[in-house]
C-alpha atoms as a PDB file:
ATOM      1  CA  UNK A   1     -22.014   3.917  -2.323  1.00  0.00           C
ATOM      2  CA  UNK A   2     -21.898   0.724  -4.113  1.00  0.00           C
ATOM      3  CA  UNK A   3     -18.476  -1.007  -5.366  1.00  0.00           C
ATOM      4  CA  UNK A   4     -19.722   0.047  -8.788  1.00  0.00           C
ATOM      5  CA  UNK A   5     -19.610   3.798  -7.928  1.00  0.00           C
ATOM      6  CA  UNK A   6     -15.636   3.679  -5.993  1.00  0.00           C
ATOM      7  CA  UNK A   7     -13.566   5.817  -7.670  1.00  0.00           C
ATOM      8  CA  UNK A   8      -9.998   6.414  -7.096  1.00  0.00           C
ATOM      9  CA  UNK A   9      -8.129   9.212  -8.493  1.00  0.00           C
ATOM     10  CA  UNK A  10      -4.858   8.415 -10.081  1.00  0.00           C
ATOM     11  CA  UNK A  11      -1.941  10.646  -8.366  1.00  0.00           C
ATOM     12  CA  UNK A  12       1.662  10.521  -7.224  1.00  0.00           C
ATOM     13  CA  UNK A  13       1.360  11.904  -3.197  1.00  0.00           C
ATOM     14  CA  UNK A  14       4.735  13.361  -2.401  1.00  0.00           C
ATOM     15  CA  UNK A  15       5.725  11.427   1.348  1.00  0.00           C
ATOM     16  CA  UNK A  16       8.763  13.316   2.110  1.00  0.00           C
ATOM     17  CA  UNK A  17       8.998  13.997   5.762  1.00  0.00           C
ATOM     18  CA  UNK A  18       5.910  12.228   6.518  1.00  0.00           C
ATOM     19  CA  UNK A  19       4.845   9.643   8.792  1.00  0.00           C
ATOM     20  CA  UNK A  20       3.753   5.984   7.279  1.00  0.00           C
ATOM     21  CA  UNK A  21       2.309   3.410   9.411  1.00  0.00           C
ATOM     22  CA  UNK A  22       1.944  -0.067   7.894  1.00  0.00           C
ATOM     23  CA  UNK A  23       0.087  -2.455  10.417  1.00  0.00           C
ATOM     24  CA  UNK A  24       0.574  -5.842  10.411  1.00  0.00           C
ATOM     25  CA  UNK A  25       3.470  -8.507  10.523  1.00  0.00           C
ATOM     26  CA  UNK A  26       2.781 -11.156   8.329  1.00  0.00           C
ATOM     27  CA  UNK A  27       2.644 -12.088   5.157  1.00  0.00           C
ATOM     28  CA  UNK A  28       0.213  -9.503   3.628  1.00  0.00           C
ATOM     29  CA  UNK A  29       2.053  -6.673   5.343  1.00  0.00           C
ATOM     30  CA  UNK A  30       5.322  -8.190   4.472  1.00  0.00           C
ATOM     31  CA  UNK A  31       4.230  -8.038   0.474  1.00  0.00           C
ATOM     32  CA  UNK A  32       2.584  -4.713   0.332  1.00  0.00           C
ATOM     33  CA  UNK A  33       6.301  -3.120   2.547  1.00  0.00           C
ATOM     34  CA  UNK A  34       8.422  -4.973   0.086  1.00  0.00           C
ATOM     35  CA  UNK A  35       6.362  -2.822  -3.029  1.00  0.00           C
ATOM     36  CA  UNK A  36       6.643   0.354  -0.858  1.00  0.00           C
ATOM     37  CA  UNK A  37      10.058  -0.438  -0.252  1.00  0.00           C
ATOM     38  CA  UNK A  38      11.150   0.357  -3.428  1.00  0.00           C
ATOM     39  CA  UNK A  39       9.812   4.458  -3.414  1.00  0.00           C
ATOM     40  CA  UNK A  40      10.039   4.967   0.405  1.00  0.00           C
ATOM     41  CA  UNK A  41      12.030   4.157   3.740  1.00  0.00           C
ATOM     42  CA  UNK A  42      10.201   6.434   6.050  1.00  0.00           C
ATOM     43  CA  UNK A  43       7.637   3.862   7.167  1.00  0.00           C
ATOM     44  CA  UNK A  44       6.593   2.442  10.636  1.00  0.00           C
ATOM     45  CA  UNK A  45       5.854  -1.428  11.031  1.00  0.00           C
ATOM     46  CA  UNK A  46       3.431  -2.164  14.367  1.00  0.00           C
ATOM     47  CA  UNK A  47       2.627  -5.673  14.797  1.00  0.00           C
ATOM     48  CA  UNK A  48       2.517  -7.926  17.789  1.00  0.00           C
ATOM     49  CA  UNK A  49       4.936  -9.742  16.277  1.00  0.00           C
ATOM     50  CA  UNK A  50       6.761  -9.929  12.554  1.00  0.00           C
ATOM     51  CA  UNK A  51       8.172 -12.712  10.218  1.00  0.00           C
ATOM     52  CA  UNK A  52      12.045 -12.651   9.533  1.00  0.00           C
ATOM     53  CA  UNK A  53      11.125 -11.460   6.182  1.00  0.00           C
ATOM     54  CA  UNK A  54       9.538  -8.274   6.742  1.00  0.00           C
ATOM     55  CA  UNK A  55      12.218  -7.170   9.423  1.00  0.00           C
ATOM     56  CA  UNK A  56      15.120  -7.076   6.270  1.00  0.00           C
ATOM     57  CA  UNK A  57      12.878  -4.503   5.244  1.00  0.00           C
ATOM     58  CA  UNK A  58      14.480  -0.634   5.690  1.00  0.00           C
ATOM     59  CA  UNK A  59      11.841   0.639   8.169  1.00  0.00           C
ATOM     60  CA  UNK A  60      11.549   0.927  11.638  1.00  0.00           C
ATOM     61  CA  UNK A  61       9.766  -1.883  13.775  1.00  0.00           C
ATOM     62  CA  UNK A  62       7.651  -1.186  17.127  1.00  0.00           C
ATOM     63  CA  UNK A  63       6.098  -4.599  18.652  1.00  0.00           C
ATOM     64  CA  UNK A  64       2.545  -4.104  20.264  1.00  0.00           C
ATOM     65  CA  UNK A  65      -0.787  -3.292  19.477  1.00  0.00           C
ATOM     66  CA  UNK A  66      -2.532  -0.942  17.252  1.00  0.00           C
ATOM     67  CA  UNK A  67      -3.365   2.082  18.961  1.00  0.00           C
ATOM     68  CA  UNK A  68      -4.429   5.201  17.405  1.00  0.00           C
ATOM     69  CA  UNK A  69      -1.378   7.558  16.223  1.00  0.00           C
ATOM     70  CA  UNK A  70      -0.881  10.397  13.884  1.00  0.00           C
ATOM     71  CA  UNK A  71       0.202   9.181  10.767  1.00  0.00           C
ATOM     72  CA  UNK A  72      -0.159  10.519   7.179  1.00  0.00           C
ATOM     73  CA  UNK A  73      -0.941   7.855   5.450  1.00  0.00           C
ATOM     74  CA  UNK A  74      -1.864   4.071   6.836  1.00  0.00           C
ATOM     75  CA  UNK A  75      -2.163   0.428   4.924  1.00  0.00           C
ATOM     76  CA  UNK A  76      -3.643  -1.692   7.180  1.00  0.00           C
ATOM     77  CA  UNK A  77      -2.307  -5.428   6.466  1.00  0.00           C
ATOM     78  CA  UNK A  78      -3.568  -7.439   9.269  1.00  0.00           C
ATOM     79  CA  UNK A  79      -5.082  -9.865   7.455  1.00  0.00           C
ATOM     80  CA  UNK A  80      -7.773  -9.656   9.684  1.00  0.00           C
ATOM     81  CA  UNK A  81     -11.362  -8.299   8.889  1.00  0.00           C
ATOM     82  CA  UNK A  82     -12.770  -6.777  12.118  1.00  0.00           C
ATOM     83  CA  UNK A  83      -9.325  -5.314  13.218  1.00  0.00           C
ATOM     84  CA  UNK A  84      -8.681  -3.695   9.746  1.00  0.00           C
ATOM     85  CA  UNK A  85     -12.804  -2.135   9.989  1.00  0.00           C
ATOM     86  CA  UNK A  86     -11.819  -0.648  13.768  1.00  0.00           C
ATOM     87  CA  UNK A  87      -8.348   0.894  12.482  1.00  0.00           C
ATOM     88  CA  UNK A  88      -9.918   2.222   9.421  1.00  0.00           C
ATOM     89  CA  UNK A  89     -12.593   4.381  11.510  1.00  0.00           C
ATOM     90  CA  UNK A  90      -9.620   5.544  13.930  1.00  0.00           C
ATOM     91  CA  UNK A  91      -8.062   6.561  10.944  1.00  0.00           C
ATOM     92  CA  UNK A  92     -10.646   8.744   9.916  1.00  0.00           C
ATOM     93  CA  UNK A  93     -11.671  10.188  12.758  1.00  0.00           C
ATOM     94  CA  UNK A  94      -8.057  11.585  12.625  1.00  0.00           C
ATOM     95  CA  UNK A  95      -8.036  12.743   8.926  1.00  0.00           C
ATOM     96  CA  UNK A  96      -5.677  10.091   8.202  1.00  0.00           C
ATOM     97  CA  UNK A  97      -5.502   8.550   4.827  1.00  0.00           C
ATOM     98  CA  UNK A  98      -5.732   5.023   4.792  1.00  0.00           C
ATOM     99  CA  UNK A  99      -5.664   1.932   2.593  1.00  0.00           C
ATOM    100  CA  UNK A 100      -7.542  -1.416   3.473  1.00  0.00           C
ATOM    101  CA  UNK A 101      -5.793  -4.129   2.113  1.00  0.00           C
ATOM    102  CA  UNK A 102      -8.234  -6.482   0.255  1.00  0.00           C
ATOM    103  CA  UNK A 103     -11.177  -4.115   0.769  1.00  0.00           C
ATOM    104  CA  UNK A 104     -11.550  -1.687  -1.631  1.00  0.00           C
ATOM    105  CA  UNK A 105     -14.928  -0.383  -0.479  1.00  0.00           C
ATOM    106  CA  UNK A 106     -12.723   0.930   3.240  1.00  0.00           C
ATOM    107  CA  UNK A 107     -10.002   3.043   1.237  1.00  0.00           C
ATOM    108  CA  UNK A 108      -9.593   6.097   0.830  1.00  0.00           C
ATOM    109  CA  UNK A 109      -6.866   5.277  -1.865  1.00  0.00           C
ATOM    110  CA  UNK A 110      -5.408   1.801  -3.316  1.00  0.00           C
ATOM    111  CA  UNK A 111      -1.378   0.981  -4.502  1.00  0.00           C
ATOM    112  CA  UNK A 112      -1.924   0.463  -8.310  1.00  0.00           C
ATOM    113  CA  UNK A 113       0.630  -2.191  -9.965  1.00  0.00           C
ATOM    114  CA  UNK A 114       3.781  -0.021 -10.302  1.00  0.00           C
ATOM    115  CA  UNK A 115       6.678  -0.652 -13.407  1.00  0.00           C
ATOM    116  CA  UNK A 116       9.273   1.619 -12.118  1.00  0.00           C
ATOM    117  CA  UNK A 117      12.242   2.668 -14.947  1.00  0.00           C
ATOM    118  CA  UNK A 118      14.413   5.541 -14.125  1.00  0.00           C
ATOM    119  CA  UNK A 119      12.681   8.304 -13.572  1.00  0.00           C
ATOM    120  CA  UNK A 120       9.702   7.488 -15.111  1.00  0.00           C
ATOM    121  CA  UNK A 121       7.266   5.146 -12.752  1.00  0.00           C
ATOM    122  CA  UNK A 122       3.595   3.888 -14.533  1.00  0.00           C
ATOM    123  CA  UNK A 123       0.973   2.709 -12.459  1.00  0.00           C
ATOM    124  CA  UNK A 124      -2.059   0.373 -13.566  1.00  0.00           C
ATOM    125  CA  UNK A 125      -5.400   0.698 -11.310  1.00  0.00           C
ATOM    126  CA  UNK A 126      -9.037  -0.549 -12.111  1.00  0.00           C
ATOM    127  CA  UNK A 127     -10.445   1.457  -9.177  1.00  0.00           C
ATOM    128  CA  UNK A 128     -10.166  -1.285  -6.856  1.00  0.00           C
ATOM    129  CA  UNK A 129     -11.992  -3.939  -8.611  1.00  0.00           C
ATOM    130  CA  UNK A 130      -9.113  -6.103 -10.012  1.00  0.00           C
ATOM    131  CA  UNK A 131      -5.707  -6.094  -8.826  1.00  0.00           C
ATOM    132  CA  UNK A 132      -4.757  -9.562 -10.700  1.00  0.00           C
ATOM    133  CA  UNK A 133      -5.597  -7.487 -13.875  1.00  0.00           C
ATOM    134  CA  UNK A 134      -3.504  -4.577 -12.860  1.00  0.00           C
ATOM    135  CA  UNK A 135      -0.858  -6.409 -11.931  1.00  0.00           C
ATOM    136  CA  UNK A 136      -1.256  -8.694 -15.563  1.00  0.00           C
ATOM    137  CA  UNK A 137      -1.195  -5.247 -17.644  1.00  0.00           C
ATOM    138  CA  UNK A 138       1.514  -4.308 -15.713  1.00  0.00           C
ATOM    139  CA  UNK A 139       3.738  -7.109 -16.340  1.00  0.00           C
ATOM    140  CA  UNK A 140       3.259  -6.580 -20.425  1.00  0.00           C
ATOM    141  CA  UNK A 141       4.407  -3.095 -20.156  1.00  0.00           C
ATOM    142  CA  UNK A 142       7.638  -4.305 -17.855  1.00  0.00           C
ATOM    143  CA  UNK A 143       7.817  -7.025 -21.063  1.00  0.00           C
ATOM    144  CA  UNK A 144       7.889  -3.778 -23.471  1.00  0.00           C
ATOM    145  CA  UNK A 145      10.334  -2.073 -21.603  1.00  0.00           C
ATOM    146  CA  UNK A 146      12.806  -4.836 -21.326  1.00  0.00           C
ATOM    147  CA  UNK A 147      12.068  -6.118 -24.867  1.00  0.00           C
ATOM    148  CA  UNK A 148      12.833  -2.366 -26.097  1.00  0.00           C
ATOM    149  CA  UNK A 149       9.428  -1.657 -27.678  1.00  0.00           C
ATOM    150  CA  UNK A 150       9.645   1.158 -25.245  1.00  0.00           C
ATOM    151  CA  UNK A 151      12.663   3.622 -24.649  1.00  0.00           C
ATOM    152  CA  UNK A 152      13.375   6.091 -22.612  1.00  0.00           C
END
């Protein structure tokens, strides 16, 4: 499968009651836990060791290693290409869903850009390809909402 072929379907997975691992401690982790803070609380941090930033974040915190676990749904953050490969294969082996930060081509789903208002949340995805785009079309429909081109 070529980067040309990925596709990701667009859906809304209900988490309630299930497990979350985010792996990593640093600054990738501690960006993609702040945008997950916002929907969910019920998420796992393991890391051999965090910044101060991520630990204000509402989730629990376990220092040591990556080992294999049973979790729902995984983002691997390390920051770190041949860790993020290994986890990524654990993962699967166990039927766990998992999302490769910064590599598209080892996730089994990505985070689109997210405008949340209410009850009504709209995400912005280009299958992986472009997440500065996303994140650009993203901010002009935040700009519509606040302007008032677009009521609820």
């Amino acid at each position: 499968m070529t980067r040309e072929d990925l596709q990701f379907l667009p859906i809304s997975i209900n988490v309630t009651n299930k497990k979350i691992l985010l792996i990593g401690g640093g600054k990738v982790a501690t960006h993609k836990g702040t945008i997950m803070a916002r929907f969910v609380t019920n998420v796992t941090v393991i890391s051999p060791d965090f910044t101060d930033e991520i630990k204000k974040l509402p989730y629990t915190f376990i220092e040591k290693e990556y080992e294999k676990s049973d979790f729902f749904l995984v983002y691997v953050c390390t920051g770190n290409h041949e860790p993020n490969a290994r986890i990524k294969v654990d993962a699967e082996e166990l039927g766990i869903l998992t999302s490769v930060c910064d590599a598209p081509m080892l996730c089994d789903f990505v985070s689109p850009a997210i405008h949340k208002e209410e009850h009504v949340t709209v995400s912005v995805g280009t299958n992986g390809r472009n997440a500065m785009q996303s994140v650009d079309i993203r901010n002009q429909i935040t700009k519509l909402f606040q302007d008032g081109t677009i009521h609820l």
